[in-house]
Protein backbone atom coordinates (compact mmCIF):
# COMPACT_ATOMS: atom_id res chain seq x y z
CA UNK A 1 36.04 45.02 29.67
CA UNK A 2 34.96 48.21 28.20
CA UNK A 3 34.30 48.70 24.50
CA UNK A 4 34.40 52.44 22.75
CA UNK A 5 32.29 52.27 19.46
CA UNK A 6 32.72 55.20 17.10
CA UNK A 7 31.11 55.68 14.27
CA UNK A 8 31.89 58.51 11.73
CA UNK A 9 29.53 60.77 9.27
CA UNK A 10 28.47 59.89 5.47
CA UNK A 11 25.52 58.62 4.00
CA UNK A 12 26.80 55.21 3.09
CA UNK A 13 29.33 55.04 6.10
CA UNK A 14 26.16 55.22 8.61
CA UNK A 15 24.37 52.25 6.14
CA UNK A 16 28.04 50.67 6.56
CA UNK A 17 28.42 51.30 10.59
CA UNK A 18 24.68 48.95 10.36
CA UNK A 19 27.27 46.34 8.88
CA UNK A 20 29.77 46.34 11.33
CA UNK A 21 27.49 46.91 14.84
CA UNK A 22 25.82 43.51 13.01
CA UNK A 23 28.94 41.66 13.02
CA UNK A 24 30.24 42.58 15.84
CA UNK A 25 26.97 41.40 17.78
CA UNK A 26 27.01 38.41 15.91
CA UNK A 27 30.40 37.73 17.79
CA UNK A 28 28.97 38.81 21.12
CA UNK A 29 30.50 42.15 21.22
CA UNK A 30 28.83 44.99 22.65
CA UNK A 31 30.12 48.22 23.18
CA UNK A 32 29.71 50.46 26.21
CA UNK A 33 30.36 54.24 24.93
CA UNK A 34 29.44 55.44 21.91
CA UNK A 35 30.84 58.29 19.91
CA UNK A 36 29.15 59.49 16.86
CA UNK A 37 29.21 62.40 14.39
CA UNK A 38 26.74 63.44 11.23
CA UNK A 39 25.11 60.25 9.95
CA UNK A 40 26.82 57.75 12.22
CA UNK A 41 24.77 59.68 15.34
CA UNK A 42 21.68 58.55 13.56
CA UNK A 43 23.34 54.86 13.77
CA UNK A 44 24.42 55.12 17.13
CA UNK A 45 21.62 56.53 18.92
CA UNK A 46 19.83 54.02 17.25
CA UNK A 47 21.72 51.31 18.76
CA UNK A 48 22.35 53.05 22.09
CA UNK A 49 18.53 52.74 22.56
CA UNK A 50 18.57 48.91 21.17
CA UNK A 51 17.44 48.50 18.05
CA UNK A 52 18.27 45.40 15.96
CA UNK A 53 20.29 46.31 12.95
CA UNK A 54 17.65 45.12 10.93
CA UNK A 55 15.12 48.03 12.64
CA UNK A 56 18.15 50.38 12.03
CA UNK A 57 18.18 50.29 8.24
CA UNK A 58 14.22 51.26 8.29
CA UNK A 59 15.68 54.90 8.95
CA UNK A 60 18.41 55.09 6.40
């Protein structure tokens, strides 16, 4: 099955998006397309490339 993630622009929505791509793993779902705008393309490329949530927040 293929998942669509997007993730929208805002300071504390891209420290939010962190939330939700950490509960959403935590239920062993990953998503296979990404699409991001403004702050949430900081939290998406982030995770595109792999980074734990907990790495993520370091750039926030």
């Amino acid at each position: 099955m293929k998942i669509g993630l997007v993730l929208s622009g805002g300071y504390m929505r891209g420290v939010a998006h962190i939330g939700a791509i950490k509960a959403l793993e935590e239920q062993g779902v990953f998503s296979t397309h990404i699409s991001v705008t403004s702050s949430g393309a900081i939290a998406g490329s982030l995770y595109a490339y792999h980074y734990k949530w907990k790495d993520m927040f370091l750039f926030f």
